[in-house]
Protein backbone atom coordinates (compact mmCIF):
# COMPACT_ATOMS: atom_id res chain seq x y z
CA UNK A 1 -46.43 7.74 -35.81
CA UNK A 2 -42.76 8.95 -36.17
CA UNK A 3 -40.55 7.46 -39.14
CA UNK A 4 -36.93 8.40 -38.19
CA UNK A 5 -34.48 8.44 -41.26
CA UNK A 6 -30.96 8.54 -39.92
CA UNK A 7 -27.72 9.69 -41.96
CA UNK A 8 -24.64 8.78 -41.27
CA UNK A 9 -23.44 12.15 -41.86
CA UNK A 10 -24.85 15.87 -41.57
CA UNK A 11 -26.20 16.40 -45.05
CA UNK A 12 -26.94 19.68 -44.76
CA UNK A 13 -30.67 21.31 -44.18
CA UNK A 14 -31.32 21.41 -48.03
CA UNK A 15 -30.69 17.65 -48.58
CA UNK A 16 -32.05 16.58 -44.99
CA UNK A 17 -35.27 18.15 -46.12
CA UNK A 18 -35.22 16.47 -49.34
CA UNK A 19 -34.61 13.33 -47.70
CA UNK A 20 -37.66 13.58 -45.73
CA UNK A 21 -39.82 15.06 -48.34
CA UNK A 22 -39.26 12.18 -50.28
CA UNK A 23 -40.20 9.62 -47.95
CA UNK A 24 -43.28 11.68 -46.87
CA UNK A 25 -46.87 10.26 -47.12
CA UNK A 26 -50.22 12.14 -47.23
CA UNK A 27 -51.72 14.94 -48.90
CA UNK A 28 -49.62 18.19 -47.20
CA UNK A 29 -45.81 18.28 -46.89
CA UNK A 30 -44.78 19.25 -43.69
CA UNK A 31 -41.32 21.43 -42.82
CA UNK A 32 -40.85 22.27 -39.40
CA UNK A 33 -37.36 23.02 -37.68
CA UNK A 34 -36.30 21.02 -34.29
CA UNK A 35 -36.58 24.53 -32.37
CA UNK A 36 -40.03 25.03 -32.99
CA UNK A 37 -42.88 24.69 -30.89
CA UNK A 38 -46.54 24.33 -32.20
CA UNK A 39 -48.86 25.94 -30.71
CA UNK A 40 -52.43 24.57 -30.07
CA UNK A 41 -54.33 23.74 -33.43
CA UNK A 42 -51.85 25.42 -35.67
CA UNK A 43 -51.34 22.65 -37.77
CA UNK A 44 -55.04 21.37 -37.97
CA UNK A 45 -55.83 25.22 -39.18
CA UNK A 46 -53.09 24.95 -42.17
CA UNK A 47 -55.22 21.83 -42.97
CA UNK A 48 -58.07 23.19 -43.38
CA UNK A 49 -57.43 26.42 -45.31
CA UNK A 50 -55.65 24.38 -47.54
CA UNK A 51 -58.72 21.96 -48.01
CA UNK A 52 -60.79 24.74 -48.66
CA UNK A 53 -58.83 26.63 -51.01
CA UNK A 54 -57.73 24.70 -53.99
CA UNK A 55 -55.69 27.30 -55.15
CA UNK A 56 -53.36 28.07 -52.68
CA UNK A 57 -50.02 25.58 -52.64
CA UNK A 58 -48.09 26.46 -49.89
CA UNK A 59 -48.86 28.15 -46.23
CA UNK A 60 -47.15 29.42 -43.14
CA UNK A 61 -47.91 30.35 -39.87
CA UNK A 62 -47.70 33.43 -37.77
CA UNK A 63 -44.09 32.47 -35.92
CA UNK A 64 -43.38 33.95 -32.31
CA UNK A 65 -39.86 34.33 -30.98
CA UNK A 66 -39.70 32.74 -27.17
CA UNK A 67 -40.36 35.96 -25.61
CA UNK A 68 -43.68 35.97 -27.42
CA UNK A 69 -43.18 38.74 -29.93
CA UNK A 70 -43.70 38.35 -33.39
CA UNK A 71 -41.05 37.07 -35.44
CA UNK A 72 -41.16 38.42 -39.50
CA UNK A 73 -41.32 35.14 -41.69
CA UNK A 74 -43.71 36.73 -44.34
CA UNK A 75 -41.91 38.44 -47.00
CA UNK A 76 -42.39 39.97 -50.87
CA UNK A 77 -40.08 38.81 -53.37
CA UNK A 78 -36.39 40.54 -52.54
CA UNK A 79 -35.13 43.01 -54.91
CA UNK A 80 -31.44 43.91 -56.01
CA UNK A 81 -31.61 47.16 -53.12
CA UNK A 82 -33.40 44.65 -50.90
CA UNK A 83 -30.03 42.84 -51.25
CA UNK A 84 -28.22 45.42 -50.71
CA UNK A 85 -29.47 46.36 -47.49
CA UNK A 86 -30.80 43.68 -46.10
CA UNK A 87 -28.26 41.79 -43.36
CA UNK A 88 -25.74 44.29 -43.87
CA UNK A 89 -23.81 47.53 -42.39
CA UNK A 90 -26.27 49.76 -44.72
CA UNK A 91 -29.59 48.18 -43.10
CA UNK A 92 -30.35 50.86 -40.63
CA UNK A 93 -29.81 53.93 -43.37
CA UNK A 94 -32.12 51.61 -45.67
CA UNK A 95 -35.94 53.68 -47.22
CA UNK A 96 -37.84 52.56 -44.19
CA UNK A 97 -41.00 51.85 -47.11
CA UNK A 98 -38.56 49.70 -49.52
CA UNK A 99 -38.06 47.32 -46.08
CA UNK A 100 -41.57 47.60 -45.04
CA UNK A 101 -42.65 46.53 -48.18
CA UNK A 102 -40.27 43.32 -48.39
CA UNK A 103 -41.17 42.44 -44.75
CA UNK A 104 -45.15 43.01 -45.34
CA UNK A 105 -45.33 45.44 -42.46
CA UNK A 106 -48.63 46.97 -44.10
CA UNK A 107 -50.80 43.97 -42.75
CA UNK A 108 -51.08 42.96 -39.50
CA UNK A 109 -49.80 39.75 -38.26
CA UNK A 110 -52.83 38.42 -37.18
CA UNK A 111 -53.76 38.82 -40.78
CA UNK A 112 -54.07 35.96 -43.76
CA UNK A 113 -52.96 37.35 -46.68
CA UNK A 114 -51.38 36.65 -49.69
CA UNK A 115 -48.04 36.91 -49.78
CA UNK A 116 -44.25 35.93 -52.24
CA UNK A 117 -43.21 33.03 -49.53
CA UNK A 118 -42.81 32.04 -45.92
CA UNK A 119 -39.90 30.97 -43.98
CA UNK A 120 -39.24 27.20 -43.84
CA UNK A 121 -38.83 26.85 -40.43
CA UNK A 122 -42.76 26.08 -40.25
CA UNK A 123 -44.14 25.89 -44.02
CA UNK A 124 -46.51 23.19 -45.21
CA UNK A 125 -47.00 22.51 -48.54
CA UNK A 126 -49.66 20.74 -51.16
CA UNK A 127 -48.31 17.34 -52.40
CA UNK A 128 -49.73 18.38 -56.26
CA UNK A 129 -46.96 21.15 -55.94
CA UNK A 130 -44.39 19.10 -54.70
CA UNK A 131 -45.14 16.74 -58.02
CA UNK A 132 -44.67 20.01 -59.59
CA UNK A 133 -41.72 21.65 -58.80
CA UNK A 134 -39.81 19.17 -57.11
CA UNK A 135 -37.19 18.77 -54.52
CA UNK A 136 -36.10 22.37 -52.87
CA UNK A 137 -32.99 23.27 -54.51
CA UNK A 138 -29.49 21.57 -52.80
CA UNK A 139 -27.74 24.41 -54.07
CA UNK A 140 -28.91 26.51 -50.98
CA UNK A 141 -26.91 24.40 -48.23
CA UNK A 142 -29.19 26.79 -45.80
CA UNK A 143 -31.13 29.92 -46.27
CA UNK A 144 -32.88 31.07 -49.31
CA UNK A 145 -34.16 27.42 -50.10
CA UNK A 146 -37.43 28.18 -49.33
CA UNK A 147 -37.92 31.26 -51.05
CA UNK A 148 -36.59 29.23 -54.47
CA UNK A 149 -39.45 27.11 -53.60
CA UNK A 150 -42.22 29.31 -53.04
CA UNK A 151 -40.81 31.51 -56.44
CA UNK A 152 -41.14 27.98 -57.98
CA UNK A 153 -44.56 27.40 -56.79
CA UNK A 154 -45.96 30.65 -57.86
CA UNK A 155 -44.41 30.84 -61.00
CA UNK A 156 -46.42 27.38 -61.59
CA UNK A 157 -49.70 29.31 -60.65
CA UNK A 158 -49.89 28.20 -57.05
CA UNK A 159 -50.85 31.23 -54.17
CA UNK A 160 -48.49 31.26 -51.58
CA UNK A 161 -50.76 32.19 -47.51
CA UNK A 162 -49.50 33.61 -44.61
CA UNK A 163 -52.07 32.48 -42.15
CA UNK A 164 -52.01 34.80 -39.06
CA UNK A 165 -54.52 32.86 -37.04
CA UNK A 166 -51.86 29.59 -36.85
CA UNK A 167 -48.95 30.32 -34.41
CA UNK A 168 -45.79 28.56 -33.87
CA UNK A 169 -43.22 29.58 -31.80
CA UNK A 170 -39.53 29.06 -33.38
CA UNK A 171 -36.47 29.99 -30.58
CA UNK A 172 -34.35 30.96 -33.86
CA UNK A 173 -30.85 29.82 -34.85
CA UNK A 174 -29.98 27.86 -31.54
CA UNK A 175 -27.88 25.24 -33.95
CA UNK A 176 -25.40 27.90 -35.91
CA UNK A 177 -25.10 30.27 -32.98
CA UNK A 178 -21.78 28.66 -32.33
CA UNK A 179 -20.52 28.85 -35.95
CA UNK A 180 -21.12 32.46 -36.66
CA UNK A 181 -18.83 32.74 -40.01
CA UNK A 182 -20.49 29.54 -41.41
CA UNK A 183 -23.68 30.91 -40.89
CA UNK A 184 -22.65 34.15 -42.53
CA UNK A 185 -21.06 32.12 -45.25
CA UNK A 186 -24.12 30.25 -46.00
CA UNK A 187 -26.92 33.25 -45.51
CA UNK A 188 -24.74 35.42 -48.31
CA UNK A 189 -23.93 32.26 -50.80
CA UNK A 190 -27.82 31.65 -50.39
CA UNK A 191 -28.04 35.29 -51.73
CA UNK A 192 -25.95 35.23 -54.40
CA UNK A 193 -27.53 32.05 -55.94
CA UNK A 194 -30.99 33.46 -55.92
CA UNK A 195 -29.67 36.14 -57.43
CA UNK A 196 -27.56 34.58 -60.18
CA UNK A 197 -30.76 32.32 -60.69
CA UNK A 198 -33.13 35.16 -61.50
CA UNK A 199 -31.62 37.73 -62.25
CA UNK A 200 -28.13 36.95 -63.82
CA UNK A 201 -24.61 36.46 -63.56
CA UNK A 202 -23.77 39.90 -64.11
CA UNK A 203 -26.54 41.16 -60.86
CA UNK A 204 -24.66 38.62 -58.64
CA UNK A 205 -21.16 39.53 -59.31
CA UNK A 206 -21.98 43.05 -58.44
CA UNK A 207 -23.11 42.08 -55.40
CA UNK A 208 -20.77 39.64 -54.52
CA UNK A 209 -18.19 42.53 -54.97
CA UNK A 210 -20.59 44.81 -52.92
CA UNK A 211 -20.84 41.92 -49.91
CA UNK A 212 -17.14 41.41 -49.49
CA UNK A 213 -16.31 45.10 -49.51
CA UNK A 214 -19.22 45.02 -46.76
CA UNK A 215 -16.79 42.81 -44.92
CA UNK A 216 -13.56 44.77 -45.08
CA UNK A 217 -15.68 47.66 -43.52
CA UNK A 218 -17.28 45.08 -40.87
CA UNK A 219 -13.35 44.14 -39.75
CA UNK A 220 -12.06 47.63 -39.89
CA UNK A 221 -14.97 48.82 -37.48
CA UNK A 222 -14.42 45.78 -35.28
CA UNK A 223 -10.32 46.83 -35.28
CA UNK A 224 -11.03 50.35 -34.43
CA UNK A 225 -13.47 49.61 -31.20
CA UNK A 226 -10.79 46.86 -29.95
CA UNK A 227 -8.16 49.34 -30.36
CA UNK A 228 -10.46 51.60 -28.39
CA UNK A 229 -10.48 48.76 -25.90
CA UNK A 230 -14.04 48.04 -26.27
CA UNK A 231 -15.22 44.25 -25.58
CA UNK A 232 -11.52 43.23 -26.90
CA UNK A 233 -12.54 39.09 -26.86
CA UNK A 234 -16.10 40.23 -28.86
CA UNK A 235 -14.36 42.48 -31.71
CA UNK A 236 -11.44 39.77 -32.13
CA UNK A 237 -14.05 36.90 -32.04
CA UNK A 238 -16.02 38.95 -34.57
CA UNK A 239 -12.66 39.66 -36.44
CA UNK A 240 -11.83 36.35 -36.75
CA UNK A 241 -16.17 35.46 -38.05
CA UNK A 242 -15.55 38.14 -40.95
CA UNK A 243 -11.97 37.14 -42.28
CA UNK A 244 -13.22 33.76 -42.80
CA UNK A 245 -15.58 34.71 -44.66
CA UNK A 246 -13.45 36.76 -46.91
CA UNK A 247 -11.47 33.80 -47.22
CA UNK A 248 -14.43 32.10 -48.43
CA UNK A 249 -14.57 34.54 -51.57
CA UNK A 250 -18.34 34.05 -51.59
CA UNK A 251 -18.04 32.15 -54.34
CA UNK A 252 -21.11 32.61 -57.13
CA UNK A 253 -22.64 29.25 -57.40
């Protein structure tokens, strides 16, 4: 049975969860984005691991991109150089060990294993931590809102499962591909608050400062290879993404 809950207005993936969290019935909490697809007994497994271990509060499944490969939703808690090179310029020059560690890429994905939290796009979670911790936070428009949650749920002595046996597959991002600056916008805000959160004002300035210097270099690459002549309509479209978001300021929320 299907309970639709329409809104007259796009409240944002934070609040839409909310909304449905709150109206949700049944022992596990269900949070699945509209480009997923579930494969065979996925969701019965999550079930059942979570009947038979008390302990654990919140599990995700091993999540395939369309073209079958594994997609990395499993991660460790991020830390400040996590931040700094994750999603930007420095990213490829990043310790190869500091992002294996973050991404759990010592276990295999067919593995369960405990881990700091799993992407929302398919995460189900125990109604006693719900009670708990309550409502994911609406300060994370998008991105980030689930690892708040999971840090939430462990700090309240609930395990957080990957569960590698479970497979979903999620086609990734289809609804913000055509607002690439927003996304940015939201994906770095999402940062900052985590980071402001746990770990200070001070922490999140820094790397506020660091993120929109990030973007001065981004738009004086893209300027160079148009000049070159390279994919002119790309680097001006890609211009255009990054000034907006120095526009934005980032601002520390």
């Amino acid at each position: 049975q299907v309970r639709l809950l329409a809104q007259t207005e796009n409240v944002g993936f934070t609040r839409g969860n909310n909304i449905g969290l709150a109206a949700a019935r049944g022992r596990y909490l269900l949070l699945l984005n509209p480009d997923t697809e579930v494969l065979g007994d996925a969701l019965r497994q999550m079930t059942i691991y979570l009947d038979n271990h008390p302990d654990v509060g919140i599990i995700g499944p091993h999540t395939l991109n369309t073209d079958g490969t594994t997609q990395s939703t499993r991660r460790r808690f991020p830390t400040l150089a996590t931040a700094f090179f994750e999603s930007t310029w420095l990213q490829p020059y990043a310790p190869k060990r500091l992002l294996d560690h973050y991404y759990v890429n010592d276990a295999p994905y067919n593995a369960t294993l405990d881990v700091d939290w799993v992407q929302g796009s398919a995460l189900m979670c125990r109604r006693e931590v719900y009670a708990q911790i309550g409502d994911l936070d609406e300060g994370y428009v998008m991105y980030s809102e689930e690892l708040d949650w999971c840090r939430r749920a462990k700090a309240a002595g609930w395990r957080v499962i990957y569960l590698g046996s479970a497979q979903i597959i999620h086609h990734g991002g289809k609804s913000t591909d055509q607002v690439v600056a927003r996304r940015h916008i939201h994906f770095q805000q999402s940062k900052l608050r985590y980071f402001r959160k746990y770990h200070g004002l001070l922490v999140a300035q820094s790397l506020r400062l660091f993120l929109l210097l990030n973007y001065i270099w981004q738009i004086a690459l893209e300027a160079g290879k148009r000049l070159l002549g390279h994919k002119p309509t790309l680097r001006r479209e890609r211009i255009r993404a990054y000034w907006q978001v120095l526009r934005s300021g980032l601002r520390v929320t």
